[in-house]
N, C-alpha and C. Protein backbone atom coordinates (compact mmCIF):
# COMPACT_ATOMS: atom_id res chain seq x y z
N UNK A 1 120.64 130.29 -9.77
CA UNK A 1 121.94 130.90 -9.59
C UNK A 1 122.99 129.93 -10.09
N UNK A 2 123.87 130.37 -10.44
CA UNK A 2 125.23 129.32 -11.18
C UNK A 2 126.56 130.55 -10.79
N UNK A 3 127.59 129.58 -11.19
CA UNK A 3 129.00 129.87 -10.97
C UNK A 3 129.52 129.86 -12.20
N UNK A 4 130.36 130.79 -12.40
CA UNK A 4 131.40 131.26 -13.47
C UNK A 4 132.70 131.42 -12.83
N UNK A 5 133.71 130.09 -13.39
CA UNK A 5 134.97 130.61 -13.08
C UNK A 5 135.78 130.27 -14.12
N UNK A 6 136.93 131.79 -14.43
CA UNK A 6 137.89 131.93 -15.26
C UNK A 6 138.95 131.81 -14.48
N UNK A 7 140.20 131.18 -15.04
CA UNK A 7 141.64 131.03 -14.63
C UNK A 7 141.89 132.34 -14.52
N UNK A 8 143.00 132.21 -13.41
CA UNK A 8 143.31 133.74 -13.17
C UNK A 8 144.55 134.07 -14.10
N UNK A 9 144.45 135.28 -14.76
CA UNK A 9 145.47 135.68 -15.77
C UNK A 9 146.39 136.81 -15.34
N UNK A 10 147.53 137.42 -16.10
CA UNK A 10 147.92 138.17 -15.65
C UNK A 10 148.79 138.98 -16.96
N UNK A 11 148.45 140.29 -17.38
CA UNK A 11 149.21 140.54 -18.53
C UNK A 11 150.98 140.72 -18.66
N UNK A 12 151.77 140.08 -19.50
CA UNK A 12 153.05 140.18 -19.09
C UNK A 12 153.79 141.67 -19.88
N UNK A 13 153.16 142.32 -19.90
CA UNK A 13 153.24 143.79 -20.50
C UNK A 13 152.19 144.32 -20.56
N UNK A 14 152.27 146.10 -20.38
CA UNK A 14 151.16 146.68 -20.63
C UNK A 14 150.44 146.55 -22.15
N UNK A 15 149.35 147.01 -22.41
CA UNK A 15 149.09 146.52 -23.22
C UNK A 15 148.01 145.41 -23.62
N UNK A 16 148.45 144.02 -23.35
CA UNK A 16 147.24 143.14 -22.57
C UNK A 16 147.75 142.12 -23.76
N UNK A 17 148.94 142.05 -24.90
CA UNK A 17 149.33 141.23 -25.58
C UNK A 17 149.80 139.98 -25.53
N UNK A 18 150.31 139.26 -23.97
CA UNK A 18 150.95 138.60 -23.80
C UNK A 18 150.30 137.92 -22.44
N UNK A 19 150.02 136.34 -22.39
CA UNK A 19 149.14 136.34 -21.59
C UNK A 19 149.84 135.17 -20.53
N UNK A 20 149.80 134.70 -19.76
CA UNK A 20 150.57 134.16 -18.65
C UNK A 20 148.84 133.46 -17.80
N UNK A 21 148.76 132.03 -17.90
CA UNK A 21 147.78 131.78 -17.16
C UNK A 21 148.40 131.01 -16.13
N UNK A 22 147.44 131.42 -14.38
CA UNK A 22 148.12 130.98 -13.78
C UNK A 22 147.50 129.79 -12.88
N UNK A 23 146.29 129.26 -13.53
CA UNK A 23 145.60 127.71 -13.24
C UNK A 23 145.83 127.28 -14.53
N UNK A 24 146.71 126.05 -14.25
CA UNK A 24 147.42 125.23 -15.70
C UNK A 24 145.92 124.45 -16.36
N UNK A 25 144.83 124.27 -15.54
CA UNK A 25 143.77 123.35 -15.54
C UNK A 25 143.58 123.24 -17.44
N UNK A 26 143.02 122.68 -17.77
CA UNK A 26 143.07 122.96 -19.55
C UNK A 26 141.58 122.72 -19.83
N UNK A 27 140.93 123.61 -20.43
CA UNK A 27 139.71 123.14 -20.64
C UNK A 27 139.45 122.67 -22.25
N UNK A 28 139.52 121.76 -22.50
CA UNK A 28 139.60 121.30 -23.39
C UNK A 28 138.03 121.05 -24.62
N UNK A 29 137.02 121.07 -23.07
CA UNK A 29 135.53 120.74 -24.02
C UNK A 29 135.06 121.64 -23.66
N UNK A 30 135.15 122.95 -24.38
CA UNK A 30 134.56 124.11 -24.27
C UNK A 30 133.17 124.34 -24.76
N UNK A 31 132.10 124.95 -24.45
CA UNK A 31 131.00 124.42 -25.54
C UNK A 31 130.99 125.36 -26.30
N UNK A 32 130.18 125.43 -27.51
CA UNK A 32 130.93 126.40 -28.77
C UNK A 32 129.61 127.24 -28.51
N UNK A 33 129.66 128.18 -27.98
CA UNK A 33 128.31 129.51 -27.80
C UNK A 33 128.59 130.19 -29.18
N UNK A 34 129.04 129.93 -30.32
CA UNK A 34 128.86 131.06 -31.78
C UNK A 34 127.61 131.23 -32.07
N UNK A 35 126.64 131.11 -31.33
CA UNK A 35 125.12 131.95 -31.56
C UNK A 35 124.57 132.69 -30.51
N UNK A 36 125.85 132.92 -29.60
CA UNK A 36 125.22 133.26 -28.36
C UNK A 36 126.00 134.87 -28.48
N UNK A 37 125.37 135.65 -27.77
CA UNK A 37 125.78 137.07 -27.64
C UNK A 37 125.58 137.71 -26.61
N UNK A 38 127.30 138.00 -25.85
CA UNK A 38 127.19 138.40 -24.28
C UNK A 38 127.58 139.94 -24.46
N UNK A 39 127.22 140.25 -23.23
CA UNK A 39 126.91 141.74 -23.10
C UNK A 39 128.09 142.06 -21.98
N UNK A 40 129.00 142.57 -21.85
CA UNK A 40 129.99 142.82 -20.55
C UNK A 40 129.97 143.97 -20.16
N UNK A 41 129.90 144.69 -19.22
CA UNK A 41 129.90 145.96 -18.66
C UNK A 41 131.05 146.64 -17.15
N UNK A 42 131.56 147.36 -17.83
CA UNK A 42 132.97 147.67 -16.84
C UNK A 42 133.46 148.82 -16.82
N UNK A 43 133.46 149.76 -16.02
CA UNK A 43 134.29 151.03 -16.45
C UNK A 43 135.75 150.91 -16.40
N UNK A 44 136.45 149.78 -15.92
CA UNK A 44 137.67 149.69 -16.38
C UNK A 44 137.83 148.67 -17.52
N UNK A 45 138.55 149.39 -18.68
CA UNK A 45 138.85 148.86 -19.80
C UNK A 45 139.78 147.78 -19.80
N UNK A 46 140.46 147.54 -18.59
CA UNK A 46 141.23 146.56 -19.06
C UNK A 46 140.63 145.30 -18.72
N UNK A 47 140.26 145.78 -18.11
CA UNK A 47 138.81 144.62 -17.01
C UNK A 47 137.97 143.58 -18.51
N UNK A 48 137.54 144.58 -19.02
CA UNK A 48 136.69 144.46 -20.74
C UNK A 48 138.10 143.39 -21.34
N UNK A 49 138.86 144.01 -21.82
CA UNK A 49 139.75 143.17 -22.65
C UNK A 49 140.27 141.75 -21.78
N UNK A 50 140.26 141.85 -20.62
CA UNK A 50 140.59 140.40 -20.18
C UNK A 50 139.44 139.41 -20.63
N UNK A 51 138.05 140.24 -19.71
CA UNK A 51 137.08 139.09 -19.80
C UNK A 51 136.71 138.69 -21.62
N UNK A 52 136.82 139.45 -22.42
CA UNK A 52 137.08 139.24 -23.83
C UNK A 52 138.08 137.91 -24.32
N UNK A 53 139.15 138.30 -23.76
CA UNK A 53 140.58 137.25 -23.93
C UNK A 53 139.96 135.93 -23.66
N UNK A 54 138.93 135.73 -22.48
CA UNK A 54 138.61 134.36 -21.33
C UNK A 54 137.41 133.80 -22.26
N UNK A 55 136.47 134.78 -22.72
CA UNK A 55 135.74 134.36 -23.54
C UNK A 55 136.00 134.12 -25.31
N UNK A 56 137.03 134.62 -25.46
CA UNK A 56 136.90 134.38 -27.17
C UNK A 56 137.09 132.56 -27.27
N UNK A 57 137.66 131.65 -26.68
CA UNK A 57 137.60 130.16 -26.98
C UNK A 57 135.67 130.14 -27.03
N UNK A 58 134.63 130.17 -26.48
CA UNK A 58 133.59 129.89 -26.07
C UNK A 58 132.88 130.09 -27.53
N UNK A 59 133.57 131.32 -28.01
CA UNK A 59 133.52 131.51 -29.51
C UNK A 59 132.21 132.73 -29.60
N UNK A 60 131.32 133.07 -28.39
CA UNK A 60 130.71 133.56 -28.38
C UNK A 60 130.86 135.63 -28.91
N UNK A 61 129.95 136.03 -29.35
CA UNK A 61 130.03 137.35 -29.67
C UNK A 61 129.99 138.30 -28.28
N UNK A 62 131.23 138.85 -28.01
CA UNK A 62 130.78 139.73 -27.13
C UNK A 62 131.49 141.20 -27.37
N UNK A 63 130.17 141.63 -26.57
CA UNK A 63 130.28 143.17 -26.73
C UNK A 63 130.32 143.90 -25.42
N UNK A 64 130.84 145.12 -25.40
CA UNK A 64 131.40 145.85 -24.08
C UNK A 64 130.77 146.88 -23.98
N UNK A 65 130.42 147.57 -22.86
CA UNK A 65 129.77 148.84 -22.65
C UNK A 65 130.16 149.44 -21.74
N UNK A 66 130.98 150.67 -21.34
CA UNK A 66 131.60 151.15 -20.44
C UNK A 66 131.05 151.71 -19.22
N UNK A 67 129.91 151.65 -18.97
CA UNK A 67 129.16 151.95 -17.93
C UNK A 67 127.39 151.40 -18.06
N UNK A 68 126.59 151.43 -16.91
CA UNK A 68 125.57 151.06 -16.99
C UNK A 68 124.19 151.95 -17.61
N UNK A 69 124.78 153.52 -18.14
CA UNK A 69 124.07 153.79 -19.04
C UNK A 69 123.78 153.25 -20.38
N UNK A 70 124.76 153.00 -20.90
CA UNK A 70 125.40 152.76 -21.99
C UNK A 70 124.93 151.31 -22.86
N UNK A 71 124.51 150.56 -21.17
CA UNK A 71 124.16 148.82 -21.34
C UNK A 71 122.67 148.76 -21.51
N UNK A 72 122.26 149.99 -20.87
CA UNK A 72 120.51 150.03 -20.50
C UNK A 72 120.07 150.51 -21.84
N UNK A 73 120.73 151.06 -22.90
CA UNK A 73 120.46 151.85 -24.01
C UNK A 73 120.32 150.42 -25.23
N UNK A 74 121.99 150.00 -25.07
CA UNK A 74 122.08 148.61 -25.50
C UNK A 74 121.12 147.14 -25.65
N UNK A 75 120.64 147.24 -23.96
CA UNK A 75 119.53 146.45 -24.12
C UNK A 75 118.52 146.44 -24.69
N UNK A 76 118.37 148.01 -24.99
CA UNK A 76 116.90 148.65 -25.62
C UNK A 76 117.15 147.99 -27.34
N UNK A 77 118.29 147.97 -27.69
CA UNK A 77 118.47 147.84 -29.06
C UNK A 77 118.70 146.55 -29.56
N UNK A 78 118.45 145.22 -28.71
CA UNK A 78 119.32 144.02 -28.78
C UNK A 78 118.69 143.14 -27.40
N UNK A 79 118.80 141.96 -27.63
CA UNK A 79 118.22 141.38 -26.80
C UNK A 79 120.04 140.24 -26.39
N UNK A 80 120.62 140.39 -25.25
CA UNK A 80 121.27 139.07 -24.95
C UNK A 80 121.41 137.96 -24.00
N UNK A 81 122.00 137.02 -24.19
CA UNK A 81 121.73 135.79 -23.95
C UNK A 81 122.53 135.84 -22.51
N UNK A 82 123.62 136.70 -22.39
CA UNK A 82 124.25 136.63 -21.17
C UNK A 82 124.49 138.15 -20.72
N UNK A 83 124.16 138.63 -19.41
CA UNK A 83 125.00 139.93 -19.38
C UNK A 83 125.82 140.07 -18.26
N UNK A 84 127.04 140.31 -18.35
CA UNK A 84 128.23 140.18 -16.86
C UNK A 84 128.24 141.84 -16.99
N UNK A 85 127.44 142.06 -15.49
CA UNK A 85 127.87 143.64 -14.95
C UNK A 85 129.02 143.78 -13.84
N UNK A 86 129.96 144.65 -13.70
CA UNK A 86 130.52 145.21 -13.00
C UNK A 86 129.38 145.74 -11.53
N UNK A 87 129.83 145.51 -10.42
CA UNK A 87 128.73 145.95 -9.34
C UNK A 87 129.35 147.17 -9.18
N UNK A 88 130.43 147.67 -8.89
CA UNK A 88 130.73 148.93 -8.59
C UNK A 88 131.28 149.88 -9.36
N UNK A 89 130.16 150.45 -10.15
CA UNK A 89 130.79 151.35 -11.44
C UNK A 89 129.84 152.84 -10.99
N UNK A 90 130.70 153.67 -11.41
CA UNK A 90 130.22 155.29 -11.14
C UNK A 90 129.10 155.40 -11.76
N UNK A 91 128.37 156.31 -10.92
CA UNK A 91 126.84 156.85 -12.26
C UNK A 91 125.67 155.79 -11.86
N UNK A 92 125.74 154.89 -12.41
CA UNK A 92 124.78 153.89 -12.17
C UNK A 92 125.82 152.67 -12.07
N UNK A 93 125.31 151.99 -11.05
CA UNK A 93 125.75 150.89 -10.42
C UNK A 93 125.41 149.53 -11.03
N UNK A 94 126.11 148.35 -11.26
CA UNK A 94 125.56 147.15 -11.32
C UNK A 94 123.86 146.88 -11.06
N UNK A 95 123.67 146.89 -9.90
CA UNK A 95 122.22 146.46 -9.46
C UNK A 95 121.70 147.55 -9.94
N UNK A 96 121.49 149.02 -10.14
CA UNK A 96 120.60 149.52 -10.59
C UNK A 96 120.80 149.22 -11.82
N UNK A 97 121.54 149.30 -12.37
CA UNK A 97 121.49 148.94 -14.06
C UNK A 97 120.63 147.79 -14.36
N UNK A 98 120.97 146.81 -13.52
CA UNK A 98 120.21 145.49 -13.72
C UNK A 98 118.05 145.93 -13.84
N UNK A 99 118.25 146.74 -12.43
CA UNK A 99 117.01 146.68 -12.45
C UNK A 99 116.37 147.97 -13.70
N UNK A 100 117.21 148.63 -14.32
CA UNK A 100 116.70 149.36 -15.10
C UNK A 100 116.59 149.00 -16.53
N UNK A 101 117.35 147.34 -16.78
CA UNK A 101 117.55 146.48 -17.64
C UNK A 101 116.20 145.80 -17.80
N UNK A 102 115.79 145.71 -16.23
CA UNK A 102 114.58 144.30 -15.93
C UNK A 102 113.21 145.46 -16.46
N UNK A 103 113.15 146.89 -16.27
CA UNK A 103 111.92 147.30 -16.60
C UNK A 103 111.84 147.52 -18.24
């Protein structure tokens, strides 16, 4: 098990153009994941474009899937290195997705 933490952000217009971080912390030695390819899953879209915003320094490829059908299909087509699910999404849920990921 491990920990993932992003500074908390906040958009200063709708939209999601303008970004306001509100832990000054600076991460400066980021490690460069450009061979790595994460998988994000969220039925709220804006949810997607933040964690996008937090990850593009990491440099890594990521891709979004709006629900946990959508990710289970995905997986079938692609193998990735990271996948951040949403636990409470309509239809199929985080944990079932996971486990319908794992068969």
């Amino acid at each position: 098990m491990f920990t993932v933490t992003f500074p908390w952000i906040e958009a200063k217009e709708e939209g999601i153009r303008e970004w306001e971080v509100h832990d000054k912390e600076e991460f400066s030695e980021l490690p460069d994941f450009h061979t790595k390819t994460i998988l994000a899953v969220d039925d709220n879209t804006n949810n997607l474009k933040v964690l996008k915003h937090l990850l593009r320094r990491t440099k890594a490829q990521v891709e979004t899937e709006p629900d946990g059908f959508a990710a289970v299909e995905a997986c079938k087509r692609r193998k990735y290195d990271l996948i951040l699910l949403d636990h409470m999404m309509p239809g199929r849920d985080g944990l079932e997705t996971l486990r319908q990921i794992r068969r």
